[in-house]
Protein backbone atom coordinates (compact mmCIF):
# COMPACT_ATOMS: atom_id res chain seq x y z
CA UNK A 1 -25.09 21.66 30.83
CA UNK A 2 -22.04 19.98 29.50
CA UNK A 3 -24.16 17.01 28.74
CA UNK A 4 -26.68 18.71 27.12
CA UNK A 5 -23.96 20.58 24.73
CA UNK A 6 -22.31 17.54 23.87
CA UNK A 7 -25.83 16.04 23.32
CA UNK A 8 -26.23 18.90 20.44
CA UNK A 9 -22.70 18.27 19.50
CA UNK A 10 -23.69 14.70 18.40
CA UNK A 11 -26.30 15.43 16.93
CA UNK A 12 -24.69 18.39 14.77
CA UNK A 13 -22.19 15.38 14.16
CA UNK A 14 -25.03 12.99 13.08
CA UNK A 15 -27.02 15.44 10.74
CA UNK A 16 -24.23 16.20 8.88
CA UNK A 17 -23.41 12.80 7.78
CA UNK A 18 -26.73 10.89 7.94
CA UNK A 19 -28.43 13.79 5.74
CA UNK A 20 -25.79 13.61 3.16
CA UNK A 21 -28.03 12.67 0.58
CA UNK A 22 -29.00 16.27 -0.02
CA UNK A 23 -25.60 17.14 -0.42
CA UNK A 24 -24.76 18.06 -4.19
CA UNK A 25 -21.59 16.65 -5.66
CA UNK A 26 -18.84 19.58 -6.17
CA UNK A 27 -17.16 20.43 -9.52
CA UNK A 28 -13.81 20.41 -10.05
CA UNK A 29 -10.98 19.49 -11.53
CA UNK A 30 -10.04 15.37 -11.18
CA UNK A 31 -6.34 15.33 -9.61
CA UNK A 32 -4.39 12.66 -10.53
CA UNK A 33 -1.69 11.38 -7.87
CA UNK A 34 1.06 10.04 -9.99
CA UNK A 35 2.17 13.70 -11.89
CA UNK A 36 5.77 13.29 -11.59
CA UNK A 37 9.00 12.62 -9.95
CA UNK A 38 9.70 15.82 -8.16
CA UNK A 39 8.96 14.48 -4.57
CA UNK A 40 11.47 11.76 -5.00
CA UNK A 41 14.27 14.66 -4.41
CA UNK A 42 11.86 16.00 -1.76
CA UNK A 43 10.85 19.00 -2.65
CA UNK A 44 8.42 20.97 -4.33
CA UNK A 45 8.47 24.93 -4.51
CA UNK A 46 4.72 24.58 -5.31
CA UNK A 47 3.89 23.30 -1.62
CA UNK A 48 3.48 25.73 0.60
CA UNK A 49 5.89 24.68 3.41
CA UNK A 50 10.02 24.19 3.46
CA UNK A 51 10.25 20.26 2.77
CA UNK A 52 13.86 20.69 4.60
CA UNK A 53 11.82 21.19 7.83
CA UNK A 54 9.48 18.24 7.49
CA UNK A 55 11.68 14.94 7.20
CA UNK A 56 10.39 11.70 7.97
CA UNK A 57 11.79 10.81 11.57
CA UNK A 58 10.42 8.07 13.52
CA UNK A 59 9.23 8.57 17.00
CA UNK A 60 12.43 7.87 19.48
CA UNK A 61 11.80 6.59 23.52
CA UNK A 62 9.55 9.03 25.21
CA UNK A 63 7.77 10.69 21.77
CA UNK A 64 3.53 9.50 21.86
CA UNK A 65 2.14 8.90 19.53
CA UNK A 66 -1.85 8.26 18.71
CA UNK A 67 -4.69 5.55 17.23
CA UNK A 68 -4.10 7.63 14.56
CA UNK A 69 -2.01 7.28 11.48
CA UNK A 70 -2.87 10.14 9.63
CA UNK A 71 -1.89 12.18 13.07
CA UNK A 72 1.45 10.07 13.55
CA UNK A 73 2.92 11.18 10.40
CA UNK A 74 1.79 14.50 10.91
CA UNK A 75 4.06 14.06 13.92
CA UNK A 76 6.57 11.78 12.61
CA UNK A 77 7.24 14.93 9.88
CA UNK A 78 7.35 17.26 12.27
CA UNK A 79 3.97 19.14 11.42
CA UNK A 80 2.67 18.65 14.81
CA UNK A 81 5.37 18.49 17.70
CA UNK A 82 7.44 15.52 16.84
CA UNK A 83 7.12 14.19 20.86
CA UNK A 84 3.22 13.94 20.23
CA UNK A 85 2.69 16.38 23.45
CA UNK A 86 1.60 20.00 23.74
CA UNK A 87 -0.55 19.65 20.98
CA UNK A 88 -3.73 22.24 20.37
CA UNK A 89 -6.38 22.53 18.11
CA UNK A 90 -4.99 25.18 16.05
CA UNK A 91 -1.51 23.42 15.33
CA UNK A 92 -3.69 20.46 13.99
CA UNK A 93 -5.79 22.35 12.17
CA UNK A 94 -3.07 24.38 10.71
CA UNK A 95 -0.60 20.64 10.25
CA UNK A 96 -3.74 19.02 7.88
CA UNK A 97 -4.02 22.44 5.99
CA UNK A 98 -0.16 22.39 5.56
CA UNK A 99 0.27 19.35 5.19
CA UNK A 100 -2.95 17.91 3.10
CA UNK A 101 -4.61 20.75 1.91
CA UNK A 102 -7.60 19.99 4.07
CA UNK A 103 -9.79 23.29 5.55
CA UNK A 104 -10.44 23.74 9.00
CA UNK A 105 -14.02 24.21 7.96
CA UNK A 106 -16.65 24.09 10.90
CA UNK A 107 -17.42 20.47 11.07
CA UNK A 108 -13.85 20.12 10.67
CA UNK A 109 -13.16 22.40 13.67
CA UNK A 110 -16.03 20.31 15.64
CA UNK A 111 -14.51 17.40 15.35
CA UNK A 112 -11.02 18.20 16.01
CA UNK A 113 -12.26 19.87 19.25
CA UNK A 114 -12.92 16.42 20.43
CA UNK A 115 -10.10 15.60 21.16
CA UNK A 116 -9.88 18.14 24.29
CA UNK A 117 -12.62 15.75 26.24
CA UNK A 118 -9.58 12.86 26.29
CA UNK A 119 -7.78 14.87 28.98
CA UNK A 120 -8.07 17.26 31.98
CA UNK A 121 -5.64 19.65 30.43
CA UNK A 122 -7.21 23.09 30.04
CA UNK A 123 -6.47 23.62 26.42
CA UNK A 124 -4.07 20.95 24.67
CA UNK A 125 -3.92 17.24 24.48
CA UNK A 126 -0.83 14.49 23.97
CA UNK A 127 -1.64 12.70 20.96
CA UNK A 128 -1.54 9.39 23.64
CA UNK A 129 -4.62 11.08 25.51
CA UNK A 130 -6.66 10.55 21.74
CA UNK A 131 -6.92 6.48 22.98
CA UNK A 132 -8.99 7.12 25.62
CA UNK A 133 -11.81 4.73 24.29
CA UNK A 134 -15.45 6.00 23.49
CA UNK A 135 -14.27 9.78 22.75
CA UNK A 136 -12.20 9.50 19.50
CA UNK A 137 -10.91 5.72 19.89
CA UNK A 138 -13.63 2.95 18.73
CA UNK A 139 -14.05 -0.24 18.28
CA UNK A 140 -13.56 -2.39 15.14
CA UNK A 141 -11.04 0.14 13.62
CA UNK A 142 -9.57 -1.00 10.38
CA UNK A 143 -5.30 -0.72 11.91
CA UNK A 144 -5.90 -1.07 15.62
CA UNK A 145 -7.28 -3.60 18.07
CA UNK A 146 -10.46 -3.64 20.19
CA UNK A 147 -9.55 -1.72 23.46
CA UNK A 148 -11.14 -4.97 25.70
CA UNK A 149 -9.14 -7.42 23.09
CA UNK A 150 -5.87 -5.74 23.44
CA UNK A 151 -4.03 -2.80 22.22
CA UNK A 152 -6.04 -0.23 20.61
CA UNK A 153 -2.95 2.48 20.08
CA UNK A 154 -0.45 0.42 17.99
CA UNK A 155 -0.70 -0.38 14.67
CA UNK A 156 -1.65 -4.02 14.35
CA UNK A 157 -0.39 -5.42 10.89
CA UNK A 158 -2.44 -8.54 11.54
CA UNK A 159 -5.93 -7.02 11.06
CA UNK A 160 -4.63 -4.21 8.36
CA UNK A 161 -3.37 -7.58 6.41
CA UNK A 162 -6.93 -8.84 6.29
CA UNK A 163 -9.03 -6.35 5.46
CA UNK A 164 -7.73 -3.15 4.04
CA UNK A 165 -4.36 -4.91 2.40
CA UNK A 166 -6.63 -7.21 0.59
CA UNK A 167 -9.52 -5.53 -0.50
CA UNK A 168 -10.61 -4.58 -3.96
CA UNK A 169 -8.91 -7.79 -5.06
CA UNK A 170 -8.16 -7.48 -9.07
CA UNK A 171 -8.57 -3.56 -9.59
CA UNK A 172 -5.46 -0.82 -9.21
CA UNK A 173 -7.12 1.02 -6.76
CA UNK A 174 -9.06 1.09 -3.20
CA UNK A 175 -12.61 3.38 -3.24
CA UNK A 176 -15.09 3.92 -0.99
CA UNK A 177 -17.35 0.63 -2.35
CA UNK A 178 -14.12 -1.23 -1.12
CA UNK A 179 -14.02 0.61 1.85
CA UNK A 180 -17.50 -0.41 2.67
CA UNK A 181 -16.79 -3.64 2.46
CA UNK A 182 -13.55 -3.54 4.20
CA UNK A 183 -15.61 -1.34 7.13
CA UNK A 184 -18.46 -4.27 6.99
CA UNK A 185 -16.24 -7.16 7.45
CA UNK A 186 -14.00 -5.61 10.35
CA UNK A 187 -16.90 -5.09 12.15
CA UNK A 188 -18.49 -8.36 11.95
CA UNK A 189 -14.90 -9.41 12.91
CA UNK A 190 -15.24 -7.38 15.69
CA UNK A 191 -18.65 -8.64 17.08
CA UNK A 192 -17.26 -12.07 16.85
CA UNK A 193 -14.79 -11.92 18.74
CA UNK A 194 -15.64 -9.23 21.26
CA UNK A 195 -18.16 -9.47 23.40
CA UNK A 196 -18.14 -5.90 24.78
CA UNK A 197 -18.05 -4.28 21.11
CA UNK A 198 -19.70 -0.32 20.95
CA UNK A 199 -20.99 -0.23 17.84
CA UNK A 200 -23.73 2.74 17.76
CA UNK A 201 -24.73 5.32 14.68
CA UNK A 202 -21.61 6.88 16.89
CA UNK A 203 -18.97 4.70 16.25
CA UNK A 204 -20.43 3.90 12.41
CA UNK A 205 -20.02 7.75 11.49
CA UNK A 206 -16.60 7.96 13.08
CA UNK A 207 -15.61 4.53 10.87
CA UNK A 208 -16.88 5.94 7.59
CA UNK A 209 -15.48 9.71 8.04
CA UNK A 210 -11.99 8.15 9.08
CA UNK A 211 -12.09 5.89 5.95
CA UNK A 212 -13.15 8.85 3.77
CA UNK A 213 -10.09 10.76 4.90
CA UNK A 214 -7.42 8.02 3.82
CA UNK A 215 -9.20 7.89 0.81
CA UNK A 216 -9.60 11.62 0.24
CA UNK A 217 -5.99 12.50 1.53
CA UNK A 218 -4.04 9.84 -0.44
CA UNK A 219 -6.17 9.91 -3.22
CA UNK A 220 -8.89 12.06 -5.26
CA UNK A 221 -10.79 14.10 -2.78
CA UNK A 222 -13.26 14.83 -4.92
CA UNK A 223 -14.30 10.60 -5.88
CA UNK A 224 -12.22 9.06 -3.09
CA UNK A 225 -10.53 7.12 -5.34
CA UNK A 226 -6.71 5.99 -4.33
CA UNK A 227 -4.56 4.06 -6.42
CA UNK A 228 -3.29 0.69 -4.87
CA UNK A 229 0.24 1.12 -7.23
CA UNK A 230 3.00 3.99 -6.89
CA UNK A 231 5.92 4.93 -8.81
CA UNK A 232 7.81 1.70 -9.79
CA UNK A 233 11.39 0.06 -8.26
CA UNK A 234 12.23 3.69 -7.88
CA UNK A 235 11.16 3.25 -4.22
CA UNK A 236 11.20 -0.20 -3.81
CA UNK A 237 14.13 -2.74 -3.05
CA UNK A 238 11.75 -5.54 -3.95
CA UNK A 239 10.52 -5.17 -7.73
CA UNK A 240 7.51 -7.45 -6.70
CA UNK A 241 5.83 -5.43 -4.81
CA UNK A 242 5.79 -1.54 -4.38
CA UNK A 243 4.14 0.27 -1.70
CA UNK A 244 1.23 2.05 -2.09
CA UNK A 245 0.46 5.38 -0.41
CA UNK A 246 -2.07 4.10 1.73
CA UNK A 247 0.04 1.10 2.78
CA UNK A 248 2.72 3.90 3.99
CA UNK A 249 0.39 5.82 5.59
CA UNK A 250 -0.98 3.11 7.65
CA UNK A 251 1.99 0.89 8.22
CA UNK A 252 4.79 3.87 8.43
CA UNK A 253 2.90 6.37 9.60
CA UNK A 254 4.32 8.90 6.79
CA UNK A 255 3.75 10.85 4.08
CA UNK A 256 4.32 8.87 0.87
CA UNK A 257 5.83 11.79 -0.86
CA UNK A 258 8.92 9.45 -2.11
CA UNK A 259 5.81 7.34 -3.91
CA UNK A 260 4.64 9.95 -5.58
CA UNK A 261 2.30 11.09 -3.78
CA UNK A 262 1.24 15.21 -3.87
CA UNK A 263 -0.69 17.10 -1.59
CA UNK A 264 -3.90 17.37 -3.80
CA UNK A 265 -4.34 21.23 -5.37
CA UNK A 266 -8.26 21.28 -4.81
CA UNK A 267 -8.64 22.63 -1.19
CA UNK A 268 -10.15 19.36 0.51
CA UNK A 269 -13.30 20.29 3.17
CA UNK A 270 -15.69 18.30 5.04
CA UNK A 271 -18.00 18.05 2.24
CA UNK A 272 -15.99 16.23 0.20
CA UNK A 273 -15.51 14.11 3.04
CA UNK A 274 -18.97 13.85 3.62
CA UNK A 275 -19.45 12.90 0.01
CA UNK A 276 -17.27 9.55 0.54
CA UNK A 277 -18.43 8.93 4.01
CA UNK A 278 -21.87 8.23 2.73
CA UNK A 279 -20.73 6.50 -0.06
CA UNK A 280 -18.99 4.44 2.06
CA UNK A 281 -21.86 3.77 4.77
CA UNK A 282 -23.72 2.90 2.11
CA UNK A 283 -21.75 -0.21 0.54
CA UNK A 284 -20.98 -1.20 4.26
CA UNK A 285 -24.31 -2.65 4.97
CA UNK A 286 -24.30 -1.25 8.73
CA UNK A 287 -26.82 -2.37 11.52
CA UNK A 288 -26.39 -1.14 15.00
CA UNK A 289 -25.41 -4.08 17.82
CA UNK A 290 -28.11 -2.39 20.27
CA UNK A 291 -27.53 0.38 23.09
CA UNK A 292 -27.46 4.39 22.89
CA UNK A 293 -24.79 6.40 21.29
CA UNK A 294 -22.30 7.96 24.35
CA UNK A 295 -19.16 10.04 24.53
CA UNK A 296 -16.41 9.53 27.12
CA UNK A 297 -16.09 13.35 28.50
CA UNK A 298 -12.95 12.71 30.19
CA UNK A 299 -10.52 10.16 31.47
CA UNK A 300 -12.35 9.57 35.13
CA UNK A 301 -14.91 7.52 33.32
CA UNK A 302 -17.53 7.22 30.95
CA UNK A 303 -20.98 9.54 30.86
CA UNK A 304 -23.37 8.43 28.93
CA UNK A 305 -25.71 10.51 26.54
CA UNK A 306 -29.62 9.73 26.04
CA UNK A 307 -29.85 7.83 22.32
CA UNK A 308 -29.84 10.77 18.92
């Protein structure tokens, strides 16, 4: 039985990106990131949390932390238990709404309830459990290592130098036609140089959705458009190069608010995600490297699922 639910699970997971096309783009209102200085004194009454509560602290000895960036900062601000332990699916749900604006709509939910198969706890997770490879973890991810080439929970500056860092060479910002690419070449990467690389309609869907929410969260939800530059010297000891909030994100693992950076007034859900995820899959020229797509259903061992 468990099989055979996450069997449908998948393939809820599948229809709702690979039938995308049907999707119609939403209306709104464009947000753009750069609207003022009022984060650099960290606060804004607009936001819907105290800012005095949610400092940047880095993890000390002991806190876990996850493959995740988006996740760490969560943590590392103290939306999510700062030790990275305890953690549930309604304080993560309730952290990304808080903290990005994003709805714990039902695909949302879905996938967030993945996380419970990366542990025998009952009910909650450590944000460590979320490495277990072929649940959440995957090969070929854009900040992390290969599980069989090394390791897959740290952020490795090497590969983020060579693909994200440098992509969309000559324009101001990074969108989901450079994230395609970026996605396309990381993988090919990957199948070079690992010879056990899972890289199924699974592991392609998880890649694009993860890249959509960088783009969505730190930049327009609505185009996935995020600008490469943020607020000037202001923030920056070195006037020849200023950070941008992606670059935080992924290399700090926190919230760029001293950029410039504003949690985006349009309520982000997974249809807007959706949106970019296909855009993205699309301008990453995908092929599958052969076998079925399977989910790890907890840390014993792998079971595998018959192909979608």
């Amino acid at each position: 039985m468990k099989s055979f639910l996450l069997f449908l699970f998948l393939l809820e997971l599948c229809s709702s990106v690979v039938g995308l096309e049907s999707l119609n783009w939403l209306p709104g209102v464009v947000q753009t990131p750069l609207q003022g200085l009022k984060h650099l004194v960290g606060f804004d009454a607009s936001w819907p949390w105290p800012w005095e509560k949610h400092h940047y602290i880095p993890p000390k000895e002991g806190d876990l932390r996850s493959p995740c960036p988006g996740l760490n900062a969560l943590a590392n601000h103290g939306f999510i238990p700062r030790d990275g332990k305890g953690m549930t699916i309604p304080i993560v749900l309730d952290a990304c709404l808080d903290a990005f604006n994003i709805l714990p709509d039902p695909q949302i939910i879905m996938v967030a309830k993945m996380a419970l198969f990366t542990t025998d706890a009952r009910d909650s997770f450590t944000l460590k459990d979320l490495a277990l490879h072929g649940t959440i973890e995957h090969d070929a991810s854009i900040s992390r290592s290969d599980t069989s080439l090394g390791d897959s929970l740290s952020f490795n500056q090497t590969l983020f130098n060579l693909f994200l860092s440098q992509s969309n060479p000559g324009k101001d910002v990074y969108d989901p036609v450079s994230a395609g690419h970026v996605q396309h070449d990381r993988l090919q990467d990957s199948i070079e140089r690992n010879p056990n690389v899972t890289n199924t309609i699974k592991e392609f869907m998880q890649r694009s959705l993860e890249s959509a929410l960088y783009l969505g969260a730190m930049g327009d939800p609505m185009t996935g458009i995020a600008p490469k530059n943020s607020l000037p010297s202001l923030v920056s000891v070195d006037a020849r190069w200023t950070p941008t909030f992606v670059d935080v994100l992924f290399q700090e693992e926190r919230i760029p608010y001293a950029e410039g950076w504003e949690r985006s007034s349009i309520p982000i859900n997974s249809t807007m995600f959706n949106n970019i995820a296909t855009q993205i899959g699309a301008n990453s020229n995908w092929a599958p490297s052969g076998g079925c797509p399977w989910l790890r259903l907890q840390p014993e061992g792998p079971e595998k699922l018959p192909g979608l």
